[in-house]
PDB file of N, CA and C in Angstrom:
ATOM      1  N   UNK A   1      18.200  15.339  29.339  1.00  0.00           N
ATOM      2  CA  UNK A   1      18.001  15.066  27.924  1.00  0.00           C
ATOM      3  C   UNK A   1      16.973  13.938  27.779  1.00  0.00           C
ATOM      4  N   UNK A   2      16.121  14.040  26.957  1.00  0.00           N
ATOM      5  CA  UNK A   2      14.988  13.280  27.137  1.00  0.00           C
ATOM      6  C   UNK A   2      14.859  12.542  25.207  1.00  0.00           C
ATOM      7  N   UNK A   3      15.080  11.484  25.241  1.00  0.00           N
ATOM      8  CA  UNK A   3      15.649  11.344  23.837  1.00  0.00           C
ATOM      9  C   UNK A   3      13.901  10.852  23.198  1.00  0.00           C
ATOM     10  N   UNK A   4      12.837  11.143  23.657  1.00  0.00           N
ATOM     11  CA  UNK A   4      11.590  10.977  23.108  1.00  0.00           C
ATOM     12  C   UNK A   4      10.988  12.477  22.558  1.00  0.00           C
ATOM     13  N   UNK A   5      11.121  13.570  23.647  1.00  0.00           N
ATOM     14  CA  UNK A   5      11.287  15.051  23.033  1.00  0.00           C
ATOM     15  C   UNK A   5      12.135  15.428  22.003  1.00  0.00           C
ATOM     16  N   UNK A   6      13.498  15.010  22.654  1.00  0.00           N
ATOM     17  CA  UNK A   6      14.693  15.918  21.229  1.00  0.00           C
ATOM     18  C   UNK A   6      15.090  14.791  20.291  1.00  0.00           C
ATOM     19  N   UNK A   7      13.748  14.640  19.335  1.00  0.00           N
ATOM     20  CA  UNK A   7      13.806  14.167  17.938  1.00  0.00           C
ATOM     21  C   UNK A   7      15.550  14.429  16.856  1.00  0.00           C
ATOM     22  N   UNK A   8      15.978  15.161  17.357  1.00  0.00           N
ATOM     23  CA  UNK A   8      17.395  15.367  16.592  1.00  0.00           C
ATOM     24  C   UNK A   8      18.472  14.147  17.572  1.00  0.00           C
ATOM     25  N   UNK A   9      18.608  13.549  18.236  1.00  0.00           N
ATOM     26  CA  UNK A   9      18.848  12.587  18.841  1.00  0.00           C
ATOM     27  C   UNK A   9      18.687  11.215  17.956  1.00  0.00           C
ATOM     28  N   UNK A  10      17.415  10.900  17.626  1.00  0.00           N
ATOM     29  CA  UNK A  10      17.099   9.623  17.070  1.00  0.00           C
ATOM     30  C   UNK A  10      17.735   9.233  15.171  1.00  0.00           C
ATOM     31  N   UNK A  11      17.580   8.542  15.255  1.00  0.00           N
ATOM     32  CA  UNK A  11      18.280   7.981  13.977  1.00  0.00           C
ATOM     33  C   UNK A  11      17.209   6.977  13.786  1.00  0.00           C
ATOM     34  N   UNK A  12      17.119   6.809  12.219  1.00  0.00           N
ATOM     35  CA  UNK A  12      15.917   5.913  12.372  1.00  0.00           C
ATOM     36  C   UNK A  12      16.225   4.882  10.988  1.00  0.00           C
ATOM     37  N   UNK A  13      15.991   3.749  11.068  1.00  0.00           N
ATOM     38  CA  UNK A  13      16.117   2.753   9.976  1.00  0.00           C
ATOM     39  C   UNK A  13      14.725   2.253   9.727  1.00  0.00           C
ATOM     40  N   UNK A  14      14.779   2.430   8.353  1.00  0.00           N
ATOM     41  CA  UNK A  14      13.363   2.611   7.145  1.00  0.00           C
ATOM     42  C   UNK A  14      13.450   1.174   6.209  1.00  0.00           C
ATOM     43  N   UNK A  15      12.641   0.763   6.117  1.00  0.00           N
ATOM     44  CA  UNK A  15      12.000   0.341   4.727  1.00  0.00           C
ATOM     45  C   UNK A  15      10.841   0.890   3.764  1.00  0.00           C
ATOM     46  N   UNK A  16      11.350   1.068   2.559  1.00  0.00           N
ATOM     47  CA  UNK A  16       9.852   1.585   2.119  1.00  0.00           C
ATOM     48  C   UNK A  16       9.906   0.685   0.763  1.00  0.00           C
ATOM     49  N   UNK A  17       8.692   0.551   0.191  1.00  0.00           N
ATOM     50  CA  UNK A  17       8.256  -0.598  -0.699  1.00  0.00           C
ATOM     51  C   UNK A  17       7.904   0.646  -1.971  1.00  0.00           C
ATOM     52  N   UNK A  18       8.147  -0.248  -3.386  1.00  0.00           N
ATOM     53  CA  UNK A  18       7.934   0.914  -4.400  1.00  0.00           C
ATOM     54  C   UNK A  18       6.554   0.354  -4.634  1.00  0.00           C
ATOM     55  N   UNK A  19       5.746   1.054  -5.409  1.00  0.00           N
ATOM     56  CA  UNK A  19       4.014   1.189  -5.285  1.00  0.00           C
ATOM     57  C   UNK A  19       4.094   1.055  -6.642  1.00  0.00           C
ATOM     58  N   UNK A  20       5.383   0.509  -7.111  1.00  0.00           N
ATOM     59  CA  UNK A  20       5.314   0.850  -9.312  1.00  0.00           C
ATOM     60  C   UNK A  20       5.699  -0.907  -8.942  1.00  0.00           C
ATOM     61  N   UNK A  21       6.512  -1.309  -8.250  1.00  0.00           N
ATOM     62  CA  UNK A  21       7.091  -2.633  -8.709  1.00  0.00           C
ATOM     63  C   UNK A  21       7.106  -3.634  -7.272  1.00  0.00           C
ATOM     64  N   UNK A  22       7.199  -3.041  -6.242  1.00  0.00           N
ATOM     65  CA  UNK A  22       7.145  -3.751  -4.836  1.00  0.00           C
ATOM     66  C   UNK A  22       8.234  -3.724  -4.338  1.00  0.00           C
ATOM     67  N   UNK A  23       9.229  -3.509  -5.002  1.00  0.00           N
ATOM     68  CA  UNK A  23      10.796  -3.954  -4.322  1.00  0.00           C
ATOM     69  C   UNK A  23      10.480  -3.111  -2.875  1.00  0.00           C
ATOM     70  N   UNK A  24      11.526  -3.656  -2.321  1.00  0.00           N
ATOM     71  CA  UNK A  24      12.197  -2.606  -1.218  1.00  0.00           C
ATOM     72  C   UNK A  24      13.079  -2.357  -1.350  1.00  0.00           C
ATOM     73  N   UNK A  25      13.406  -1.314  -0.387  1.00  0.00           N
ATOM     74  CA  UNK A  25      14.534  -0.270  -0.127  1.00  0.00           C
ATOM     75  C   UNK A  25      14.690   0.072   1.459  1.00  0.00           C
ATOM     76  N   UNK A  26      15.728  -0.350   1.578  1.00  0.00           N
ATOM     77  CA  UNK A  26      16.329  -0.467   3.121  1.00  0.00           C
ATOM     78  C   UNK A  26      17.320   0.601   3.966  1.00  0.00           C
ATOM     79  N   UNK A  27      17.191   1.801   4.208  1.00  0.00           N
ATOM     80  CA  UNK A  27      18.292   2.702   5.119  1.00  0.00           C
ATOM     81  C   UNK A  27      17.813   3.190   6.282  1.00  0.00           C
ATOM     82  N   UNK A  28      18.785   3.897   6.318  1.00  0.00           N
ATOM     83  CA  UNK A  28      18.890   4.669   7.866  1.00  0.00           C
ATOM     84  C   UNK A  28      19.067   6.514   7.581  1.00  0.00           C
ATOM     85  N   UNK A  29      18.538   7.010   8.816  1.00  0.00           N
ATOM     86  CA  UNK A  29      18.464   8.726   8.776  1.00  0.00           C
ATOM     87  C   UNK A  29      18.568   9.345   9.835  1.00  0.00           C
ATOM     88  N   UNK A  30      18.515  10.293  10.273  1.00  0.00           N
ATOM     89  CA  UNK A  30      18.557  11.036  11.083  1.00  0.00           C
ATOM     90  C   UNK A  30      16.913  12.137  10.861  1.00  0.00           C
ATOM     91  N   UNK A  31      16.254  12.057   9.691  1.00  0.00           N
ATOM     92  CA  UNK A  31      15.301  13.003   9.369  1.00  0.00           C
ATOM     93  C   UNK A  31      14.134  11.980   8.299  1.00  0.00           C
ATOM     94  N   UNK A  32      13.739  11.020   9.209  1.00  0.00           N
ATOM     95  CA  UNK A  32      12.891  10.708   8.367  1.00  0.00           C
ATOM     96  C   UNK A  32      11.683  11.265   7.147  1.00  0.00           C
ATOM     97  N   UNK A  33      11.158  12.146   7.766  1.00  0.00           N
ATOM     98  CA  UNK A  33       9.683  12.805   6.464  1.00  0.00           C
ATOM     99  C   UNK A  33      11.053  13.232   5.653  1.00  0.00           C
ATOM    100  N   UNK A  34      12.532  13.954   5.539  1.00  0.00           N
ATOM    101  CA  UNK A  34      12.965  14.831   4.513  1.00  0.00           C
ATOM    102  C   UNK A  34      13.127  13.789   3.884  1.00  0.00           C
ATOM    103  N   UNK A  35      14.246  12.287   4.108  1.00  0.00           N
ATOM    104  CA  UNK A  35      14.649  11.591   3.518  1.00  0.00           C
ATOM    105  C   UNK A  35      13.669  10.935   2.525  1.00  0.00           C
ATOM    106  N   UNK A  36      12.394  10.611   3.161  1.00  0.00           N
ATOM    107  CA  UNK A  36      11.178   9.921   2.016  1.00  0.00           C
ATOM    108  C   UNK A  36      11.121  10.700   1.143  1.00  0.00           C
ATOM    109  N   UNK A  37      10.525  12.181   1.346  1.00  0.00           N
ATOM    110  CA  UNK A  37      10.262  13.135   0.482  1.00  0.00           C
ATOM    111  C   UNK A  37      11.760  12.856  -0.421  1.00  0.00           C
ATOM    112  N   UNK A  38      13.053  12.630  -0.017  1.00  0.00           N
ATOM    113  CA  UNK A  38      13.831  12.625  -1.223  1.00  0.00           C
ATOM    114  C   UNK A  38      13.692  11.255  -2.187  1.00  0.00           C
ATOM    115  N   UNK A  39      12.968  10.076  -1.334  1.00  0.00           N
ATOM    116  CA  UNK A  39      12.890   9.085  -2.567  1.00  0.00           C
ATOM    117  C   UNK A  39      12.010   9.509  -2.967  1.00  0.00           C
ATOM    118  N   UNK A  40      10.751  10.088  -2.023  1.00  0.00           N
ATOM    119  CA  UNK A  40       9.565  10.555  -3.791  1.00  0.00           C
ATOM    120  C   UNK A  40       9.543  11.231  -5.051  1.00  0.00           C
ATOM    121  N   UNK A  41      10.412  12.206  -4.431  1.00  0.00           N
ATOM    122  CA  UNK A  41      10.935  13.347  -5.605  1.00  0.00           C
ATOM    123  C   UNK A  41      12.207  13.436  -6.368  1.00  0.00           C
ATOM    124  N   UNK A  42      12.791  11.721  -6.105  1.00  0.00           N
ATOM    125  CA  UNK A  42      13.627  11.447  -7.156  1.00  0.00           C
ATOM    126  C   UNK A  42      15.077  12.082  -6.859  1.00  0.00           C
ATOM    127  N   UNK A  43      15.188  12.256  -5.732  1.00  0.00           N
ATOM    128  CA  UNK A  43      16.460  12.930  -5.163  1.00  0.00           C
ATOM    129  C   UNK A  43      17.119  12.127  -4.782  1.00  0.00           C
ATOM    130  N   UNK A  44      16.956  10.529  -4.455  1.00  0.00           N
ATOM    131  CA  UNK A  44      18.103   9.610  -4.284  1.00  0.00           C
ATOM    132  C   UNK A  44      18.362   8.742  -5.275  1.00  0.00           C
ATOM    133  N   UNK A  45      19.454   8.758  -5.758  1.00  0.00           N
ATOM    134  CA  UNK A  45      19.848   8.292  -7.017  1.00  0.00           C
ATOM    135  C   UNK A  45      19.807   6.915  -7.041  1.00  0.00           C
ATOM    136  N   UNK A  46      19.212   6.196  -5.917  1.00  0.00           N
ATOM    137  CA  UNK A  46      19.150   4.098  -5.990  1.00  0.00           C
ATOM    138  C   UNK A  46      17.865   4.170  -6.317  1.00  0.00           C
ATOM    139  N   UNK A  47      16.533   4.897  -5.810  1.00  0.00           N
ATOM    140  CA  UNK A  47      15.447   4.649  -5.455  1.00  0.00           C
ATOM    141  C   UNK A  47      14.538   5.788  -6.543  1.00  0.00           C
ATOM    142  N   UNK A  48      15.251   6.600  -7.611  1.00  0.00           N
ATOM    143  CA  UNK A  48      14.318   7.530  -8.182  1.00  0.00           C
ATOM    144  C   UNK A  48      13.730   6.940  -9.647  1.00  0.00           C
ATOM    145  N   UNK A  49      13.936   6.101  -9.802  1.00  0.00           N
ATOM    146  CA  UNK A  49      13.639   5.407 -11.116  1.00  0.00           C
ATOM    147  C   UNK A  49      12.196   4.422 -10.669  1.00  0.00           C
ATOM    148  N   UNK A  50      12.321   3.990  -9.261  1.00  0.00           N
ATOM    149  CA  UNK A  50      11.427   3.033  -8.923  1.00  0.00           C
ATOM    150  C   UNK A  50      10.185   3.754  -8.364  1.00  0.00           C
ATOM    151  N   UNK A  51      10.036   4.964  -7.968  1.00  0.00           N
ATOM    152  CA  UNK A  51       8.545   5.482  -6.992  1.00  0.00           C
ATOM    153  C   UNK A  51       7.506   5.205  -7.564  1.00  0.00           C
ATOM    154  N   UNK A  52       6.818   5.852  -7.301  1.00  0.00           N
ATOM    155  CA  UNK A  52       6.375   6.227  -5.978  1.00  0.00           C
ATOM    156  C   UNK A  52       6.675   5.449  -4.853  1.00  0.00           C
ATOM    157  N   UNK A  53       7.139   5.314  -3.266  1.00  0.00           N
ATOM    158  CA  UNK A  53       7.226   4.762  -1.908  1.00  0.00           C
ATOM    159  C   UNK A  53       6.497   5.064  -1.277  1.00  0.00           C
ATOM    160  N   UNK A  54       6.240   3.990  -0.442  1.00  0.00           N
ATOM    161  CA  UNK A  54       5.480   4.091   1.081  1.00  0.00           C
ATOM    162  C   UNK A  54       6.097   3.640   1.698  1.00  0.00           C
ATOM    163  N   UNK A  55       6.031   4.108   3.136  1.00  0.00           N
ATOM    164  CA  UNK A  55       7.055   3.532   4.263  1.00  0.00           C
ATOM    165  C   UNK A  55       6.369   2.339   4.853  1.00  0.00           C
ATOM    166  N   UNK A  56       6.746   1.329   5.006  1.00  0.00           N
ATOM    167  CA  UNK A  56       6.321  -0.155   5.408  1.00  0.00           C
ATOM    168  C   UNK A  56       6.581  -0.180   6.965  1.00  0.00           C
ATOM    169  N   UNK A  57       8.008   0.254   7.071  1.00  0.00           N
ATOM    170  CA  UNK A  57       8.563  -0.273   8.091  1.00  0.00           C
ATOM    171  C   UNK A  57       9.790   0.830   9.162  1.00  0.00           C
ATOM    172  N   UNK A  58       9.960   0.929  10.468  1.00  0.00           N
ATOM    173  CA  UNK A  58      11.101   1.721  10.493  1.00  0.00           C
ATOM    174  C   UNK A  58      10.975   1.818  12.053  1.00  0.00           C
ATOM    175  N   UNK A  59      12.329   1.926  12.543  1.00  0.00           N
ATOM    176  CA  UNK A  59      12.845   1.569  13.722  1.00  0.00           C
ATOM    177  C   UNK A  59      13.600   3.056  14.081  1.00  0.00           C
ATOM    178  N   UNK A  60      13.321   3.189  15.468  1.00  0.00           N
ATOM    179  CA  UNK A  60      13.964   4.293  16.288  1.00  0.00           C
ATOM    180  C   UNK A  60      15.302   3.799  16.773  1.00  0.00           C
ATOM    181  N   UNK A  61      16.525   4.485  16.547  1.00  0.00           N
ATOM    182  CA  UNK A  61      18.169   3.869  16.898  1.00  0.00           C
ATOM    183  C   UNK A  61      18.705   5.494  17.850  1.00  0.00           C
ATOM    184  N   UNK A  62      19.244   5.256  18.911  1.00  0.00           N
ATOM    185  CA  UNK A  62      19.425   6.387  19.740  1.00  0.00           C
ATOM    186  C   UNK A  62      21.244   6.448  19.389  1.00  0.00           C
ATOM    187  N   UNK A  63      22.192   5.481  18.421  1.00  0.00           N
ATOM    188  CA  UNK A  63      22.970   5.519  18.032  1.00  0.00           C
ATOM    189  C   UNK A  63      23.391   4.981  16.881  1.00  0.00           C
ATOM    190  N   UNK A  64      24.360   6.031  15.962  1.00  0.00           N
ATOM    191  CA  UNK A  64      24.475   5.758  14.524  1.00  0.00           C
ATOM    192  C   UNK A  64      25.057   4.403  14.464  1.00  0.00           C
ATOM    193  N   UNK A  65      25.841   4.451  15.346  1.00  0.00           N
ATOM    194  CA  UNK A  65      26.434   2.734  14.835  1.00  0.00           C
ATOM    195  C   UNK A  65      25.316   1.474  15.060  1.00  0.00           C
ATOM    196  N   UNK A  66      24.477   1.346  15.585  1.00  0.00           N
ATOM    197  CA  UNK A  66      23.175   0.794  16.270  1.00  0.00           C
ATOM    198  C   UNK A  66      22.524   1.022  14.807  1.00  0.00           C
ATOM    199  N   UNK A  67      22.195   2.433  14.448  1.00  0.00           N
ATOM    200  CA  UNK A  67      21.342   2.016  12.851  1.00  0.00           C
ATOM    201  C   UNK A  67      22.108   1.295  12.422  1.00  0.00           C
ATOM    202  N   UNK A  68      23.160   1.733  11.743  1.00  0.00           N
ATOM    203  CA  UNK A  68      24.024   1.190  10.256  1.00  0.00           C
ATOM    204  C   UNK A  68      24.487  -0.103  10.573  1.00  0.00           C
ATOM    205  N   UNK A  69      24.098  -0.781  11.828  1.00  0.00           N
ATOM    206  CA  UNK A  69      24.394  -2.154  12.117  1.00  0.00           C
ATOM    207  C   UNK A  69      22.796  -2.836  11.667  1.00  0.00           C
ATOM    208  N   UNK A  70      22.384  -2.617  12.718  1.00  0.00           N
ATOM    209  CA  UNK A  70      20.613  -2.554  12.342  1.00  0.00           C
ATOM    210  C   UNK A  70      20.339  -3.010  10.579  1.00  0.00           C
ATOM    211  N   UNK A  71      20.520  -1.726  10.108  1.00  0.00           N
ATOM    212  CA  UNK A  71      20.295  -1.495   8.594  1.00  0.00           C
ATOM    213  C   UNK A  71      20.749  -3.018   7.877  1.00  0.00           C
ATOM    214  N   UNK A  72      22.225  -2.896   7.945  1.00  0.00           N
ATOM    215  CA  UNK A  72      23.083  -4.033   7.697  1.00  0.00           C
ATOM    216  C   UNK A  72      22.309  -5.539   7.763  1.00  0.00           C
ATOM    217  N   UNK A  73      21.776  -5.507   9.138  1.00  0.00           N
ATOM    218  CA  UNK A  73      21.123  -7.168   9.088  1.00  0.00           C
ATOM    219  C   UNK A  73      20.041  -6.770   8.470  1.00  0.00           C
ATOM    220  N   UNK A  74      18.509  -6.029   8.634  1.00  0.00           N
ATOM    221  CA  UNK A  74      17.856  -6.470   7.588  1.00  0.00           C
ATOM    222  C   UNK A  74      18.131  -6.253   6.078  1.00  0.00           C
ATOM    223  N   UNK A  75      18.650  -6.159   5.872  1.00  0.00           N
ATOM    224  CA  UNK A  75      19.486  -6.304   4.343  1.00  0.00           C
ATOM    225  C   UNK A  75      20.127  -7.666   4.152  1.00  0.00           C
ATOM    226  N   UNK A  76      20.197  -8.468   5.392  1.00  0.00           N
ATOM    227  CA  UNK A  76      20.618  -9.604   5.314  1.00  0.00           C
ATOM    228  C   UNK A  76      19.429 -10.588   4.574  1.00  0.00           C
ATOM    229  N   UNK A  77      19.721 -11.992   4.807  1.00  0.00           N
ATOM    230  CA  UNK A  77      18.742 -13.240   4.123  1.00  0.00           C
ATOM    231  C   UNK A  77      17.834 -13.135   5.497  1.00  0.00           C
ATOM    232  N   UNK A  78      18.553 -13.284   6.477  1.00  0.00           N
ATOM    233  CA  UNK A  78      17.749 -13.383   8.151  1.00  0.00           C
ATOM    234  C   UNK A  78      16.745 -12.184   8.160  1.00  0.00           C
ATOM    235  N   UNK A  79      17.750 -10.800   8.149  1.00  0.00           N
ATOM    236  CA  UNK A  79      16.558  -9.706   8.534  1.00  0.00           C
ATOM    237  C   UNK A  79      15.565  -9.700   7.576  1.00  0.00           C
ATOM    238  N   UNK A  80      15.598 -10.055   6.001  1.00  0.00           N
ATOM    239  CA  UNK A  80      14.595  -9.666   5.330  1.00  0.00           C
ATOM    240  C   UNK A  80      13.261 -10.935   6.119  1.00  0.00           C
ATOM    241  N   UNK A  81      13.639 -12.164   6.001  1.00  0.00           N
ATOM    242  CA  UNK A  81      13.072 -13.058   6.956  1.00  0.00           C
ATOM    243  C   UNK A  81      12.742 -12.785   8.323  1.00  0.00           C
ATOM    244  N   UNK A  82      13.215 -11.949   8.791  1.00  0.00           N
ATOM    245  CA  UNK A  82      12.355 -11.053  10.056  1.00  0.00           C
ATOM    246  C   UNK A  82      11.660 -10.060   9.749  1.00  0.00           C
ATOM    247  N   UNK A  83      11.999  -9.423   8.638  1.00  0.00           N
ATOM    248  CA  UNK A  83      10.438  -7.989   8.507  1.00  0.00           C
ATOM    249  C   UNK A  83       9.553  -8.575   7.309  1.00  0.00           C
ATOM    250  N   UNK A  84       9.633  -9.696   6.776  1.00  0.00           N
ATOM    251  CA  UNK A  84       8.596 -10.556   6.201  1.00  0.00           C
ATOM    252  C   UNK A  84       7.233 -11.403   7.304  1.00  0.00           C
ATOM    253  N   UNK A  85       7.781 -11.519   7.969  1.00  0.00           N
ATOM    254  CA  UNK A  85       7.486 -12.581   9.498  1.00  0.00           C
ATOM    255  C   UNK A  85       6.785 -11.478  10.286  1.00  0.00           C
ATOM    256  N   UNK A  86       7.332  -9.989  10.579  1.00  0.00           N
ATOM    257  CA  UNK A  86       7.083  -9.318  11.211  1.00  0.00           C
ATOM    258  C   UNK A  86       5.693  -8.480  10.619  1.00  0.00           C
ATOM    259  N   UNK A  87       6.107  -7.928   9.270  1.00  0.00           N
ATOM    260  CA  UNK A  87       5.187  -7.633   8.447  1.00  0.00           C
ATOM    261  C   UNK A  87       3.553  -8.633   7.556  1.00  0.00           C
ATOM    262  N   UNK A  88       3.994  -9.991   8.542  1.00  0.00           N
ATOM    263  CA  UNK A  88       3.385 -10.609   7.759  1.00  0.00           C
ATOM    264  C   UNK A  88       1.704 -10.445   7.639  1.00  0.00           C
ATOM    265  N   UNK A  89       0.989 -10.018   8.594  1.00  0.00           N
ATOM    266  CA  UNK A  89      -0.626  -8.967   8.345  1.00  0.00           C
ATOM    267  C   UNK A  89      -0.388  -8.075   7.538  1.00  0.00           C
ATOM    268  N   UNK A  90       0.240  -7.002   6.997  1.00  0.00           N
ATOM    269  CA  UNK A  90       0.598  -6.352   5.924  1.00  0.00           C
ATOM    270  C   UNK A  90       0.096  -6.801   4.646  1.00  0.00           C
ATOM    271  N   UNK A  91       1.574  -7.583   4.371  1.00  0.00           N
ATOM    272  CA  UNK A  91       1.667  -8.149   3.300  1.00  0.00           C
ATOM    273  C   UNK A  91       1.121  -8.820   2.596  1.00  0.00           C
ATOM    274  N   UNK A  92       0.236  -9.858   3.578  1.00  0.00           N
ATOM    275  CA  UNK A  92      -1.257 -10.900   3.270  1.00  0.00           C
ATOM    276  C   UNK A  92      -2.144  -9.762   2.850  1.00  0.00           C
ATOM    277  N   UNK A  93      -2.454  -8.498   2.860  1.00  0.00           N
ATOM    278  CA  UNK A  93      -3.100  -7.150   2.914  1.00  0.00           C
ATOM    279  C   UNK A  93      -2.906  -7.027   1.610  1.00  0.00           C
ATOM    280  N   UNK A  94      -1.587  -6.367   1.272  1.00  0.00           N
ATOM    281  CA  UNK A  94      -0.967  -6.239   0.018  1.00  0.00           C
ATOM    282  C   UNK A  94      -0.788  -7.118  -0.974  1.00  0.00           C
ATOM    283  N   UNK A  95      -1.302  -7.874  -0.984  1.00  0.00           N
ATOM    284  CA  UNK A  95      -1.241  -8.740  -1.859  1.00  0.00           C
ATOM    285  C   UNK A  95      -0.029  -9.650  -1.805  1.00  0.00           C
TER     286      UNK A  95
END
């Protein structure tokens, strides 16, 4: 089993930034392109009021508890302070 080939394996934790207001939005998936496509097209009920998104940010997790832990801290005061720090060429970019 080769967990770089079998993409159904990975789990992945996202940030994506709204392009109307800046906020972010912080989860985890198993199918990244479907899940965006559902914040673009207004299919997730936290994030459909705010789009258009772009994905900023997002991490490969080879276990669900590993995302939804993951997820958990940058949602924290610390993690957002680590993908600010991390992102910080970006963001100087973005205004």
């Amino acid at each position: 089993m080769n967990p770089v080939r079998d993409q159904s394996l990975m789990l992945y934790v996202y940030v994506i930034q709204s392009e109307k207001n800046e906020d972010w939005y912080t989860g985890y998936t198993n199918n990244l392109r479907k899940r965006f496509n559902q914040h673009n097209t207004g299919k997730s009920t936290w994030t459909k009021e705010r789009g258009p998104w772009k994905i900023i940010y997002y991490e490969a997790c080879l276990d669900e508890e590993d995302a939804r832990s993951r997820e958990n801290y940058l949602k924290t005061g610390m993690g957002k302070r680590y993908l600010k720090n991390r992102l910080k060429r970006f963001l100087s970019l973005t205004g």
